[in-house]
N, C-alpha and C. Protein backbone atom coordinates (compact mmCIF):
# COMPACT_ATOMS: atom_id res chain seq x y z
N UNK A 1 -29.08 60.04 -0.75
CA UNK A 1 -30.27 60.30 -1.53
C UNK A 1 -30.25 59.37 -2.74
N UNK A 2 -31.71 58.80 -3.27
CA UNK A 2 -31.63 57.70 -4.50
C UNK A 2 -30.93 58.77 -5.20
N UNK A 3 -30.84 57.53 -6.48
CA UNK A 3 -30.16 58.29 -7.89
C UNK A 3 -31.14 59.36 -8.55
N UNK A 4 -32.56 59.32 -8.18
CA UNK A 4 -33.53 60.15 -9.06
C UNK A 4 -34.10 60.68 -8.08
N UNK A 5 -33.46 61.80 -7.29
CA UNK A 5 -34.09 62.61 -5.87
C UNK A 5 -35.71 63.13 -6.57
N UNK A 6 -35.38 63.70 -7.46
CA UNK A 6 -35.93 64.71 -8.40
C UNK A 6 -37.40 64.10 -8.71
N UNK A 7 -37.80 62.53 -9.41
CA UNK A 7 -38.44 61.84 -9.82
C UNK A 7 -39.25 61.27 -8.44
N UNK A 8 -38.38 61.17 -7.54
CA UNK A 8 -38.79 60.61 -5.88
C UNK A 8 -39.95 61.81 -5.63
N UNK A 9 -39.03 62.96 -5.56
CA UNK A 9 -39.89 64.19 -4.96
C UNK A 9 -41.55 64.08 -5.77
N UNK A 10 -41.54 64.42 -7.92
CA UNK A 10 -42.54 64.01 -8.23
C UNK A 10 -43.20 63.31 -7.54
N UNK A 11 -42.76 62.44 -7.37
CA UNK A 11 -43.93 60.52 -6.76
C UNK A 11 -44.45 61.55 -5.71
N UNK A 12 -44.02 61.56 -4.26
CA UNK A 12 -44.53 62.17 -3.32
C UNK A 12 -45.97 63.43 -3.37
N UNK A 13 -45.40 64.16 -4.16
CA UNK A 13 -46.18 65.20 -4.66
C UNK A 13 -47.94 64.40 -5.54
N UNK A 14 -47.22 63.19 -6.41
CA UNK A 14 -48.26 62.82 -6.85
C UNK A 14 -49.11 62.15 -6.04
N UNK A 15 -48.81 61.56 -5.47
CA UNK A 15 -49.34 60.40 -4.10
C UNK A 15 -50.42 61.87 -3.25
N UNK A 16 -49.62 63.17 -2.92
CA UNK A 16 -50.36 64.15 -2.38
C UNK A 16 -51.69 64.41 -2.89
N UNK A 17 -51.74 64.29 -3.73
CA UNK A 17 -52.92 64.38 -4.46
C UNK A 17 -54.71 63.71 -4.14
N UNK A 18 -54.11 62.03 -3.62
CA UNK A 18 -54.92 61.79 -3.12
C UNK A 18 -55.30 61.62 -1.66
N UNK A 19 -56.43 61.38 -1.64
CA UNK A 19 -56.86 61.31 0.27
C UNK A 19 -56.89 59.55 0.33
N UNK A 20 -55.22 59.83 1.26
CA UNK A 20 -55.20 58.49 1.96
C UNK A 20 -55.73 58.37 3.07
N UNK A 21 -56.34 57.23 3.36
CA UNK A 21 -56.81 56.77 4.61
C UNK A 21 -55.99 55.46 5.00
N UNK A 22 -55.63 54.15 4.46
CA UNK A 22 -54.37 53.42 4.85
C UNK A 22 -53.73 53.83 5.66
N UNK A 23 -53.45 53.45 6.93
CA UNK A 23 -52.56 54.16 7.58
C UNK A 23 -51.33 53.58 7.25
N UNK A 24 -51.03 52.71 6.40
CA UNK A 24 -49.65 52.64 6.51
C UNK A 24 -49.15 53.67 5.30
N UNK A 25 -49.86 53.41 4.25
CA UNK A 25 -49.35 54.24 3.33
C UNK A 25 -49.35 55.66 3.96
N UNK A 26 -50.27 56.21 4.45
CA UNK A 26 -50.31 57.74 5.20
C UNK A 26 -49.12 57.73 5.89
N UNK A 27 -48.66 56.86 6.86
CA UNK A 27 -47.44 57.02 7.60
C UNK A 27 -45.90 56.54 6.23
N UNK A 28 -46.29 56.18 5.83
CA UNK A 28 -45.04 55.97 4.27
C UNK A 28 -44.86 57.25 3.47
N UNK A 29 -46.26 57.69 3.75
CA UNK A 29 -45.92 59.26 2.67
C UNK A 29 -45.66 60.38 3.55
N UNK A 30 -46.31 60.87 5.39
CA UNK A 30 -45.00 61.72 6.45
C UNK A 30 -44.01 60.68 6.22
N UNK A 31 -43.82 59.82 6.21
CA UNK A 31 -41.67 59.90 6.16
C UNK A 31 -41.11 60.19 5.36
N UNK A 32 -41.35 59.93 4.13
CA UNK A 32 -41.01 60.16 3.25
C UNK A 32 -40.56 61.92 3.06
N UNK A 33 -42.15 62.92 2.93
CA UNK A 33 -41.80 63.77 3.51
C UNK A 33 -40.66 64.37 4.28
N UNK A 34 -41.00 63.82 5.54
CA UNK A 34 -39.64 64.36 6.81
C UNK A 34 -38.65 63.84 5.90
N UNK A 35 -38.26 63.04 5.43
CA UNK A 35 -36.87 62.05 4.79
C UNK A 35 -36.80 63.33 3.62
N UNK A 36 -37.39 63.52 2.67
CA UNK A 36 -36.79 64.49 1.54
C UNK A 36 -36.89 66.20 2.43
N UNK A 37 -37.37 66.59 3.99
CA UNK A 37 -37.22 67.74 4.30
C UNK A 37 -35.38 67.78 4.89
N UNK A 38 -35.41 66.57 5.21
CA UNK A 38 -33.68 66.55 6.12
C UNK A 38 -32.93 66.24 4.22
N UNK A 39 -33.38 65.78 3.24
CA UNK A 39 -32.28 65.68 2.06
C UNK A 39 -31.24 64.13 2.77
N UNK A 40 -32.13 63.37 3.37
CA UNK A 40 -31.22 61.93 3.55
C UNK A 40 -31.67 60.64 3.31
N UNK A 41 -32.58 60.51 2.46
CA UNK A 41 -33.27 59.53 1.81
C UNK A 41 -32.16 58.24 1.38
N UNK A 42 -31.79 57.01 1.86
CA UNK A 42 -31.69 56.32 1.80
C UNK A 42 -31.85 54.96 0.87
N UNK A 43 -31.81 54.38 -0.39
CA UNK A 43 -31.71 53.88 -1.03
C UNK A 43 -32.85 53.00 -0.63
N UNK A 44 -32.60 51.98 0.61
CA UNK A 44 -33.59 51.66 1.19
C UNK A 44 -34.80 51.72 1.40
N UNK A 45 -34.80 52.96 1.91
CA UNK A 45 -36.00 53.40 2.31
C UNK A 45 -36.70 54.51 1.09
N UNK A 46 -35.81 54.68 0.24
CA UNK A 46 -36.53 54.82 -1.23
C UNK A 46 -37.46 53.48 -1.51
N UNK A 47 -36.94 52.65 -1.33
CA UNK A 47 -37.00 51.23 -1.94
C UNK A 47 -38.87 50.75 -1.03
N UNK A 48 -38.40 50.91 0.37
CA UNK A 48 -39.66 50.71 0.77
C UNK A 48 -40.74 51.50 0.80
N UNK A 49 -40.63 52.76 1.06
CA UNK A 49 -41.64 53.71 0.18
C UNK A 49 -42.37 53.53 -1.56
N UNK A 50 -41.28 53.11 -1.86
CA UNK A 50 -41.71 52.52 -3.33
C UNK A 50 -43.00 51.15 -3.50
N UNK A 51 -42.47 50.51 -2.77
CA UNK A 51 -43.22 49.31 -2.01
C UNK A 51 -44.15 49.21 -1.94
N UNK A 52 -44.61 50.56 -0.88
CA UNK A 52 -45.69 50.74 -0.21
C UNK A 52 -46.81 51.32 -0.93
N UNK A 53 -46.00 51.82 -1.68
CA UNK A 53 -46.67 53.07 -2.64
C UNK A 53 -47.45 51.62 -4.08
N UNK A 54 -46.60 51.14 -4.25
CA UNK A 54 -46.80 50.10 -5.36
C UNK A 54 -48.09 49.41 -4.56
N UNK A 55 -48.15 48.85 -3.62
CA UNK A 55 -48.85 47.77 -3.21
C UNK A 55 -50.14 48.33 -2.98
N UNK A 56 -50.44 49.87 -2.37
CA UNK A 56 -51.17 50.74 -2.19
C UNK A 56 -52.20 50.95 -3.46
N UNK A 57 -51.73 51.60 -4.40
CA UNK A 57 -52.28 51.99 -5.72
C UNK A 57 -52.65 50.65 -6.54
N UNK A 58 -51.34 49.57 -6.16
CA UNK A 58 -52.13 48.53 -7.33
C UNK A 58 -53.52 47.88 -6.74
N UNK A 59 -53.59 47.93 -5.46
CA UNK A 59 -54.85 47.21 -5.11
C UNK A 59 -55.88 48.57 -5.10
N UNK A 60 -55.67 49.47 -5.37
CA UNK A 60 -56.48 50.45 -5.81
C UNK A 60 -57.06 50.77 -7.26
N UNK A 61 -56.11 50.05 -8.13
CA UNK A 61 -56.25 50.15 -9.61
C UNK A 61 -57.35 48.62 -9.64
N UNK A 62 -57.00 47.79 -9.06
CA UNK A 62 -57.79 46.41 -8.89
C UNK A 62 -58.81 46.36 -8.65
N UNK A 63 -59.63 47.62 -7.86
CA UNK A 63 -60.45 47.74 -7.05
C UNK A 63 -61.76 48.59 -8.05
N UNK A 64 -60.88 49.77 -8.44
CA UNK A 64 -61.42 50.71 -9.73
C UNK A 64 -61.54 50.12 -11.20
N UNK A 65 -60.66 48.76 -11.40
CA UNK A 65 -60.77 48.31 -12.55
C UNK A 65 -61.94 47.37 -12.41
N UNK A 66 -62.26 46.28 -11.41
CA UNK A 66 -63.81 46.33 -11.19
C UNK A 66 -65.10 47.05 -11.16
N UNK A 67 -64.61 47.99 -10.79
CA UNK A 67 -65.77 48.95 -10.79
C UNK A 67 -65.93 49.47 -12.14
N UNK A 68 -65.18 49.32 -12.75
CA UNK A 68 -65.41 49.78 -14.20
C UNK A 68 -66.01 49.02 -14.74
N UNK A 69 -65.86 47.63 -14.84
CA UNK A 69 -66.12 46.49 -15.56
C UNK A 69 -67.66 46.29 -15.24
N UNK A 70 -68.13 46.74 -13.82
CA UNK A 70 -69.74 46.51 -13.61
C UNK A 70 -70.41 47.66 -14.27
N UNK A 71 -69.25 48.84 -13.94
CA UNK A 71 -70.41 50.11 -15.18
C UNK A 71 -70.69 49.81 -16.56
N UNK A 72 -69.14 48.91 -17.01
CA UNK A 72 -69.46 48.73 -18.45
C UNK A 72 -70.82 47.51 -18.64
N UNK A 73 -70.79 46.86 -17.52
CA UNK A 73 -72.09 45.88 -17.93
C UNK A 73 -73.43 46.53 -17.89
N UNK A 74 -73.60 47.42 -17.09
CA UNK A 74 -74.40 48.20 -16.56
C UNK A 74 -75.33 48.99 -17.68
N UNK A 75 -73.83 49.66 -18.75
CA UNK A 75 -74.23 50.51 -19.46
C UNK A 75 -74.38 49.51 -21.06
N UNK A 76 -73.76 48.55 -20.85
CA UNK A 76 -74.37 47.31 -22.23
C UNK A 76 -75.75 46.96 -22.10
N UNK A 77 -76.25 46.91 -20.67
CA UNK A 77 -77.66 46.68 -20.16
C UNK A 77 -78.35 47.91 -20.54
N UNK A 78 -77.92 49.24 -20.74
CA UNK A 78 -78.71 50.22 -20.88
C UNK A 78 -79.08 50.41 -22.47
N UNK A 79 -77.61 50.80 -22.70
CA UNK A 79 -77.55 50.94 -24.42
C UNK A 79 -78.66 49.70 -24.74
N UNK A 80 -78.72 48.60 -24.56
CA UNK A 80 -79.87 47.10 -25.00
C UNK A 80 -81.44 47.91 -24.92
N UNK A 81 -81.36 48.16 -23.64
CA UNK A 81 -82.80 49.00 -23.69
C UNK A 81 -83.18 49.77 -24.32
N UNK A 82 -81.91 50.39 -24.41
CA UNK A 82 -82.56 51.84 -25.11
C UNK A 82 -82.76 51.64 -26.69
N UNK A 83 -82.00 50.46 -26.89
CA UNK A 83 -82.13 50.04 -28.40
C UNK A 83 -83.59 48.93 -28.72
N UNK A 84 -84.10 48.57 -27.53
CA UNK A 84 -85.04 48.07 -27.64
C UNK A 84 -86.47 48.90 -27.72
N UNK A 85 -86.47 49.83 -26.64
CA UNK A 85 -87.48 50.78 -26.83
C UNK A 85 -87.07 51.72 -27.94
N UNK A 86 -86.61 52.17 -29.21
CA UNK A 86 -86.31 52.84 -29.88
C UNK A 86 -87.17 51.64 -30.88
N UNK A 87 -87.06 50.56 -31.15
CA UNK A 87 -87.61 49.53 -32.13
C UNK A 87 -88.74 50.04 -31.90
N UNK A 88 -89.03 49.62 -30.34
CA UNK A 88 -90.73 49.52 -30.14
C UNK A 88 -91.11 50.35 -30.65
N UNK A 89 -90.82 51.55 -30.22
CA UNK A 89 -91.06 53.15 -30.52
C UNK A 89 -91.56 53.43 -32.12
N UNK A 90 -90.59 52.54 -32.96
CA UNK A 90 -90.94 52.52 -34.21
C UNK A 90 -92.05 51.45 -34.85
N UNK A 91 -92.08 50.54 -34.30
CA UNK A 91 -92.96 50.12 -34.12
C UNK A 91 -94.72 50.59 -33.90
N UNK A 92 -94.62 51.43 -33.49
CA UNK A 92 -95.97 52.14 -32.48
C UNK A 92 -96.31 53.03 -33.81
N UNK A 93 -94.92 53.82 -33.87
CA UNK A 93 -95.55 54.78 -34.90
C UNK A 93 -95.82 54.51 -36.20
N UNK A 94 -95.51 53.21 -36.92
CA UNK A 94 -96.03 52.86 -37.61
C UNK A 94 -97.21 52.06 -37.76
N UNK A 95 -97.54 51.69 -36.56
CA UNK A 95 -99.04 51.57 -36.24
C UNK A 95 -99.92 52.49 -36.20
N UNK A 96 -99.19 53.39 -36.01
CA UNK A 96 -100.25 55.09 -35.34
C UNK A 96 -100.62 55.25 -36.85
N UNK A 97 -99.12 55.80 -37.79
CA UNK A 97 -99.88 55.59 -39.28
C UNK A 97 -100.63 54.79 -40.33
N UNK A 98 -100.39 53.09 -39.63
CA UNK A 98 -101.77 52.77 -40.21
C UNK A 98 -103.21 52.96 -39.91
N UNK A 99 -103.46 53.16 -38.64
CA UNK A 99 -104.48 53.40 -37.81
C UNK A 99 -104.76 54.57 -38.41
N UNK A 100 -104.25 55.75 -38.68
CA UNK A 100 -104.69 57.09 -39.28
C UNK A 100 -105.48 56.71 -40.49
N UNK A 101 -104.76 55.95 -41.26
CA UNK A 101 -104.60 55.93 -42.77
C UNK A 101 -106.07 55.00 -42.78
N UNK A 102 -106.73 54.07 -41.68
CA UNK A 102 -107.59 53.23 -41.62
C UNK A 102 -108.73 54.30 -41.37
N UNK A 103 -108.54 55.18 -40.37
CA UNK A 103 -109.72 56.34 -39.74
C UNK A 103 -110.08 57.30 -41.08
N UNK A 104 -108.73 57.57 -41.99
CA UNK A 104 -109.27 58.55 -43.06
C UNK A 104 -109.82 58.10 -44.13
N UNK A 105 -109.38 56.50 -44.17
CA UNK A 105 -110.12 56.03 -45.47
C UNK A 105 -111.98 55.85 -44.74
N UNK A 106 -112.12 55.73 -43.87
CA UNK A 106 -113.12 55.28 -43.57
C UNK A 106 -114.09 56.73 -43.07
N UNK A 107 -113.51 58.20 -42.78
CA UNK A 107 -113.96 59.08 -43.36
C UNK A 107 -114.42 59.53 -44.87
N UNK A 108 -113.44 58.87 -45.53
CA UNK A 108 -113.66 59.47 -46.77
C UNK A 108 -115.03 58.42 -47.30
N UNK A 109 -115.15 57.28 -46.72
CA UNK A 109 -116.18 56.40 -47.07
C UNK A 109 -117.42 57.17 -46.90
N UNK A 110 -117.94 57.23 -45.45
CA UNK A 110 -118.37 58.22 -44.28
C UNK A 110 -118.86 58.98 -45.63
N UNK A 111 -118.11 60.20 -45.80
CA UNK A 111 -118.29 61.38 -46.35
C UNK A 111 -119.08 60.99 -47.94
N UNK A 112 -118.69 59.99 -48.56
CA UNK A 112 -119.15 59.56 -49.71
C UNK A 112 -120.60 59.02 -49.80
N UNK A 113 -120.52 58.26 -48.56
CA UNK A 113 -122.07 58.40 -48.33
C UNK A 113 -123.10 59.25 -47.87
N UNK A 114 -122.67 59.81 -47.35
CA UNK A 114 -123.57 61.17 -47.04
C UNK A 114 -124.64 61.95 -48.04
């Protein structure tokens, strides 16, 4: 058994967590399994489970760290908009209050002549 049975077992357990479809990694994590149910885990085959497990997740972190990088553009594209229509927005309504301020003076004209 490696030097860190204990830390091995963690990994396994954590790896459980997700839904593999890889079949190699799926077949890396039953042996592994069967290997810590018999208690004869092999240095080795610690070693290549480790491997597998590494090569697995990092092109998974590679994969998700893209995908992040297009949400973050995604959402720089949004936040822009939304900071653009918030101008406009202010914009408008300070038109709306000159336009008021134009309709009441021109009531009060209106009314003066009457």
């Amino acid at each position: 058994m490696p030097a860190d049975a204990v830390a091995l077992r963690a990994l396994v357990s954590l790896v459980d967590e997700f839904y593999i479809t890889q079949r190699r990694m799926k077949t890396a994590q039953q042996q592994m399994h069967e290997l810590l149910k018999q208690g004869d885990v092999t240095e080795e085959e610690a070693r290549r489970y480790l491997a597998t497990v590494n090569d697995y997740f990092k092109g998974f972190e590679r994969e998700i760290r893209g995908h992040l990088h297009s949400l973050d553009g995604r959402l720089a594209k949004a936040y822009q908009v939304q900071f653009n229509l918030t101008a406009e927005r202010e914009v408008a309504v300070q038109r709306m209050a000159a336009t008021r301020a134009v309709i009441a003076a021109a009531a009060t004209v209106g009314d003066a002549q009457q």
